[in-house]
Protein backbone atom coordinates (compact mmCIF):
# COMPACT_ATOMS: atom_id res chain seq x y z
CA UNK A 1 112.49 65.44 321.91
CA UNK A 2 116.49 66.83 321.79
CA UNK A 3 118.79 64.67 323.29
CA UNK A 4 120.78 66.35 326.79
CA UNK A 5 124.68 66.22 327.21
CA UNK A 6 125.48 64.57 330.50
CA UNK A 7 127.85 67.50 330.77
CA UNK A 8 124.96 69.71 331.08
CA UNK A 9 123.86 68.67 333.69
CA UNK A 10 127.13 67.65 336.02
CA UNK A 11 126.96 70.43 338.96
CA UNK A 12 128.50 73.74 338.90
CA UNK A 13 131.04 72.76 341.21
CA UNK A 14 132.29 69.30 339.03
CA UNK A 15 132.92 72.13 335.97
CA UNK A 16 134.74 74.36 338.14
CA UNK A 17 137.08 71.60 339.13
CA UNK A 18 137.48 70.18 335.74
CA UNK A 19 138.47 73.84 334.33
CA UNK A 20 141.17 74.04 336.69
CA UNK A 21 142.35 70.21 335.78
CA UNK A 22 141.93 71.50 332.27
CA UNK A 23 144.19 74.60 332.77
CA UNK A 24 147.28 72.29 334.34
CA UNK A 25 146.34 72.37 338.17
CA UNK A 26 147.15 69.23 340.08
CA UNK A 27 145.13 67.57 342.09
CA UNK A 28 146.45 68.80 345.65
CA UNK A 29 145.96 72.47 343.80
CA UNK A 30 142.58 71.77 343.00
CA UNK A 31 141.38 70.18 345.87
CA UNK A 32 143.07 73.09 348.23
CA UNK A 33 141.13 75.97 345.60
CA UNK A 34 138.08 73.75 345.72
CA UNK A 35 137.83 73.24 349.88
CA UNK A 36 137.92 69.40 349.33
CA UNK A 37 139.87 65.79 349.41
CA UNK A 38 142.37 65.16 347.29
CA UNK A 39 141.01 61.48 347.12
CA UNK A 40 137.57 63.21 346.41
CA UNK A 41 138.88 63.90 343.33
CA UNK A 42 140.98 61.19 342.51
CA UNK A 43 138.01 59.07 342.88
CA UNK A 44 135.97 62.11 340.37
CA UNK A 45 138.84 61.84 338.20
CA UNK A 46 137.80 57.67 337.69
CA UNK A 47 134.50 58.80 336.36
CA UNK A 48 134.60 58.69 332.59
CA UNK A 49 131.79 61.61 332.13
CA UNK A 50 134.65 64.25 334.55
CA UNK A 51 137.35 62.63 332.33
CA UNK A 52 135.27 63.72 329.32
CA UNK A 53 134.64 67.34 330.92
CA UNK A 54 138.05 67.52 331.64
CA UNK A 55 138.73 67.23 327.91
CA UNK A 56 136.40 69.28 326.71
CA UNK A 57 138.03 72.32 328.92
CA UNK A 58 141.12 71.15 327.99
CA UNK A 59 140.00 71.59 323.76
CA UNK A 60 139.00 74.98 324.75
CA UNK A 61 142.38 76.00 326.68
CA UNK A 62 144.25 74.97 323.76
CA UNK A 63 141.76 76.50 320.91
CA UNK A 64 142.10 79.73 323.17
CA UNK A 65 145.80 79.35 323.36
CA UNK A 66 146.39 78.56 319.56
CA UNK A 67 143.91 81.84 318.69
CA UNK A 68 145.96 83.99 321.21
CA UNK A 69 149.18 82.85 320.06
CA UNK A 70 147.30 84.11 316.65
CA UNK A 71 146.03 86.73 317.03
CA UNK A 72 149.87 88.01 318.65
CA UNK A 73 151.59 87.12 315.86
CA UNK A 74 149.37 88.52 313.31
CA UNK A 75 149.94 92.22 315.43
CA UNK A 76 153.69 91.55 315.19
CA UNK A 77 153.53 90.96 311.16
């Protein structure tokens, strides 16, 4: 029997507000794009399994950024 990631299985709706925490949104912006509470997601933002989504999105922003950043100096060389 494989063990499951709590992350896989956190709604659609949690990822989609932890990508937009991950990419530098604040909470006001996030809760306006998502259609919900800013306390909402203060109180989310207490939970450590969002916290850990949040820095799992956050690794992959920075991976991207690092591979972009890359990938536009190796076309200037």
């Amino acid at each position: 029997m494989s063990k499951i990631n709590i992350c896989d299985q956190i709604r659609e709706r949690h990822h989609s507000a932890a990508r937009l925490f991950a990419a530098g949104h604040s909470a006001s912006d996030v809760a306006r794009l998502m259609g919900t509470s800013e306390s909402q997601l203060i109180r989310q933002c207490a939970d450590p399994t969002f916290r850990e989504l949040i820095s799992r999105y956050r690794a992959v922003e920075v991976a991207q950024s690092v591979g972009e950043r890359f990938r536009a100096y190796s076309i200037a060389a």
